[in-house]
Protein backbone atom coordinates (compact mmCIF):
# COMPACT_ATOMS: atom_id res chain seq x y z
CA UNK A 1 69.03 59.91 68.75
CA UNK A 2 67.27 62.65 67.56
CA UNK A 3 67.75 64.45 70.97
CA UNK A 4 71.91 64.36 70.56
CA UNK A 5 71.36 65.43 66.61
CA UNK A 6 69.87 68.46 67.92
CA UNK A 7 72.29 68.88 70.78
CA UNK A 8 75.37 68.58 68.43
CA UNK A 9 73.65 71.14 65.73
CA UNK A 10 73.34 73.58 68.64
CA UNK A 11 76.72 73.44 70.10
CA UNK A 12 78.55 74.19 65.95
CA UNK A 13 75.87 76.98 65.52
CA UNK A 14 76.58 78.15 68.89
CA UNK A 15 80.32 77.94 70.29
CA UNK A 16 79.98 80.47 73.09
CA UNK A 17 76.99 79.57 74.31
CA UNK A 18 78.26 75.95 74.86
CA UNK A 19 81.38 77.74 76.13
CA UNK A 20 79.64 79.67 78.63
CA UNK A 21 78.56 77.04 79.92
CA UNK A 22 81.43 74.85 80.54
CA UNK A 23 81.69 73.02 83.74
CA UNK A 24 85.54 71.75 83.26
CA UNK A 25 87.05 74.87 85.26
CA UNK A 26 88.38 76.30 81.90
CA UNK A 27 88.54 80.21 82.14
CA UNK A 28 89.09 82.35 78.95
CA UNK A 29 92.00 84.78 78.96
CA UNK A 30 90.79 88.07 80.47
CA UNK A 31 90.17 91.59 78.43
CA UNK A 32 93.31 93.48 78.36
CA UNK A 33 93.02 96.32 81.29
CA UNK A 34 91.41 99.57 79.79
CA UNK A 35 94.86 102.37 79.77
CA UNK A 36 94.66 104.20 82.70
CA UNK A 37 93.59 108.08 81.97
CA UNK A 38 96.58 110.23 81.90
CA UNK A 39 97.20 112.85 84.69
CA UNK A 40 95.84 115.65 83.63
CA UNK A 41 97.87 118.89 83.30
CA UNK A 42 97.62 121.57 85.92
CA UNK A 43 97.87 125.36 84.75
CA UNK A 44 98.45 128.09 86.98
CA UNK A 45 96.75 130.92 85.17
CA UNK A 46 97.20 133.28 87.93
CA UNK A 47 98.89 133.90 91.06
CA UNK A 48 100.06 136.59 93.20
CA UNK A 49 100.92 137.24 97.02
CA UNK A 50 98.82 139.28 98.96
CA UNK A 51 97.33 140.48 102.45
CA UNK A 52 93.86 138.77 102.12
CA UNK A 53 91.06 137.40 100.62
CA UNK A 54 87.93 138.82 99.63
CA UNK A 55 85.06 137.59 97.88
CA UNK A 56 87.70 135.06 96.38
CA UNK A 57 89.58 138.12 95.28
CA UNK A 58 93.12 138.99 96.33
CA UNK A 59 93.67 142.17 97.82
CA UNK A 60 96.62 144.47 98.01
CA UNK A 61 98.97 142.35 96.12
CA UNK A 62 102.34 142.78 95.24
CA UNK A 63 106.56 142.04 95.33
CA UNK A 64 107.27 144.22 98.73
CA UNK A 65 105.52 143.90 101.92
CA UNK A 66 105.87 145.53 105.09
CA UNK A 67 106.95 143.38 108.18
CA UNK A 68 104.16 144.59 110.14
CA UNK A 69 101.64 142.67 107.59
CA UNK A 70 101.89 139.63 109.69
CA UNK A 71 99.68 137.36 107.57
CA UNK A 72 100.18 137.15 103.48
CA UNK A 73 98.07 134.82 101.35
CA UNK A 74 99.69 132.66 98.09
CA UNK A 75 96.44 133.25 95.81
CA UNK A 76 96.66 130.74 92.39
CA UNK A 77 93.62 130.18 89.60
CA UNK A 78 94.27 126.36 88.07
CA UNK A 79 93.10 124.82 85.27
CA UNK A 80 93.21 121.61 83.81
CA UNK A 81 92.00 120.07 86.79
CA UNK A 82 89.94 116.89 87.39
CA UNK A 83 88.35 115.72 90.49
CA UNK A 84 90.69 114.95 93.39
CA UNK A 85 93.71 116.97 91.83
CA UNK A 86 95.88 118.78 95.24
CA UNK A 87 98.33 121.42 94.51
CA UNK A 88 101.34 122.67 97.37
CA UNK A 89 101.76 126.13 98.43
CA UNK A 90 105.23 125.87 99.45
CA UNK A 91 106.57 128.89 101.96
CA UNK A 92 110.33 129.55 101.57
CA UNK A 93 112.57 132.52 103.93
CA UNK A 94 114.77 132.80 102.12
CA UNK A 95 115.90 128.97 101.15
CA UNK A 96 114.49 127.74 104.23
CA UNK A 97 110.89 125.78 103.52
CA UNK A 98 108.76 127.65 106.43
CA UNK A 99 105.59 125.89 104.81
CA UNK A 100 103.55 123.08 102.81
CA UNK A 101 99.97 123.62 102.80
CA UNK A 102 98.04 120.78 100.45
CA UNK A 103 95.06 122.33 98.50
CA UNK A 104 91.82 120.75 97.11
CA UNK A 105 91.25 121.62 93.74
CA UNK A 106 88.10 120.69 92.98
CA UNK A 107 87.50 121.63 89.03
CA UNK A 108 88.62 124.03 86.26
CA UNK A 109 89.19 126.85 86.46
CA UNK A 110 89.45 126.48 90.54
CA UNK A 111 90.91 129.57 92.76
CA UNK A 112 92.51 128.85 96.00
CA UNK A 113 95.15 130.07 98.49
CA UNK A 114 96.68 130.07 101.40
CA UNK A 115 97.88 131.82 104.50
CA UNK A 116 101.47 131.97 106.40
CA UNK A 117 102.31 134.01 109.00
CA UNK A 118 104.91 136.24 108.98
CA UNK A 119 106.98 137.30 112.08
CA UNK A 120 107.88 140.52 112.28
CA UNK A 121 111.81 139.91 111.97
CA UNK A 122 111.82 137.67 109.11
CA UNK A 123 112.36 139.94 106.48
CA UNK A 124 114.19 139.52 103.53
CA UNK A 125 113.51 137.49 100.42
CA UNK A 126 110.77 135.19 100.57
CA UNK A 127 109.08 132.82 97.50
CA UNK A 128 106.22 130.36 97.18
CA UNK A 129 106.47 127.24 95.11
CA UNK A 130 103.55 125.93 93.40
CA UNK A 131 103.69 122.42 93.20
CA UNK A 132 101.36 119.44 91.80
CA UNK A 133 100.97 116.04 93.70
CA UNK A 134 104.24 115.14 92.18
CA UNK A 135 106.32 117.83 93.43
CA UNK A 136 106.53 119.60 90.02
CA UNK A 137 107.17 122.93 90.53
CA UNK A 138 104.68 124.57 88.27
CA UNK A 139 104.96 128.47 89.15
CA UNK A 140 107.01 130.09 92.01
CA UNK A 141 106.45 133.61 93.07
CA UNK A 142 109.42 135.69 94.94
CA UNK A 143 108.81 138.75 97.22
CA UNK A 144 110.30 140.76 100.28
CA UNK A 145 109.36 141.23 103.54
CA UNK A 146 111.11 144.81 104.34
CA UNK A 147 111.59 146.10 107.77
CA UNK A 148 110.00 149.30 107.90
CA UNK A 149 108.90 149.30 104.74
CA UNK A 150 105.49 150.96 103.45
CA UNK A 151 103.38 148.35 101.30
CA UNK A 152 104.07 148.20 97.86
CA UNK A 153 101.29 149.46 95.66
CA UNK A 154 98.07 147.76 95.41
CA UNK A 155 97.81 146.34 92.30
CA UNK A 156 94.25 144.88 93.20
CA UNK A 157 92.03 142.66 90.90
CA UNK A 158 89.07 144.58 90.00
CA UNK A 159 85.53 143.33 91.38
CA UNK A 160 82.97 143.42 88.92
CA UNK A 161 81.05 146.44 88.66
CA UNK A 162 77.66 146.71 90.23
CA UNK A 163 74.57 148.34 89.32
């Protein structure tokens, strides 16, 4: 008798422990799901259009490029990246979509770009559209492919100086 006293005293003084235990099938109601972490903003801090890449550095950038340039590069800086974030680098001629390269963006600030190929005879207006996994345009960047045309001035981003 003593045995159940004690049994009894321990299952008031301890509810969950008894309920942990239960053998019925009973299940308590689950935890509410944590929120999920909101998408986190992408910033395009920079971007221009150039002829190449260098050391991560654009070169020879600008709004007017020669048709004989034959390969220009979309160049962005994003922040407010997380792990696994892609941005678009969408090509336009004009308003025909020549392009859609997906790019890895792997923290913040992160600098990427990309390359399209540019015949010869299409010249005219061209842009880029910077999109996030959505499709949320979040910069776009116009220029001209000119027949005949001399290349715009550089407006090159400086290197660090050495010593």
């Amino acid at each position: 008798m003593r045995h159940v006293a004690y049994m009894l005293a321990l299952a008031l003084a301890v509810p969950g422990a008894v309920r942990a235990q239960d053998s019925t099938g009973a299940t308590a109601e689950p935890a509410p799901a944590a929120a999920a972490p909101a998408a986190a903003a992408l910033d395009v801090t920079e971007a221009v259009i150039g002829t190449s890449v260098v050391d991560r550095v654009p070169q020879d950038t600008g709004s007017t490029f020669p048709a004989s340039a034959g390969t220009l590069v979309c160049w962005t800086k994003i922040s407010g990246a997380t792990g696994g974030a892609t941005v678009h680098h969408v090509w336009f001629h004009g308003d025909t979509q020549v392009g859609d390269v997906e790019l890895q963006i792997g923290g913040s600030p992160w600098r990427t770009w990309s390359r399209k190929t540019v015949p010869a005879d299409w010249t005219g207006p061209w842009h880029v559209e910077v999109r996030d996994a959505a499709g949320t345009m979040l910069k776009r960047l116009d220029f001209t492919v000119e027949a005949g045309a001399a290349a715009a001035p550089a407006t090159e981003m400086p290197h660090p100086p050495t010593q």
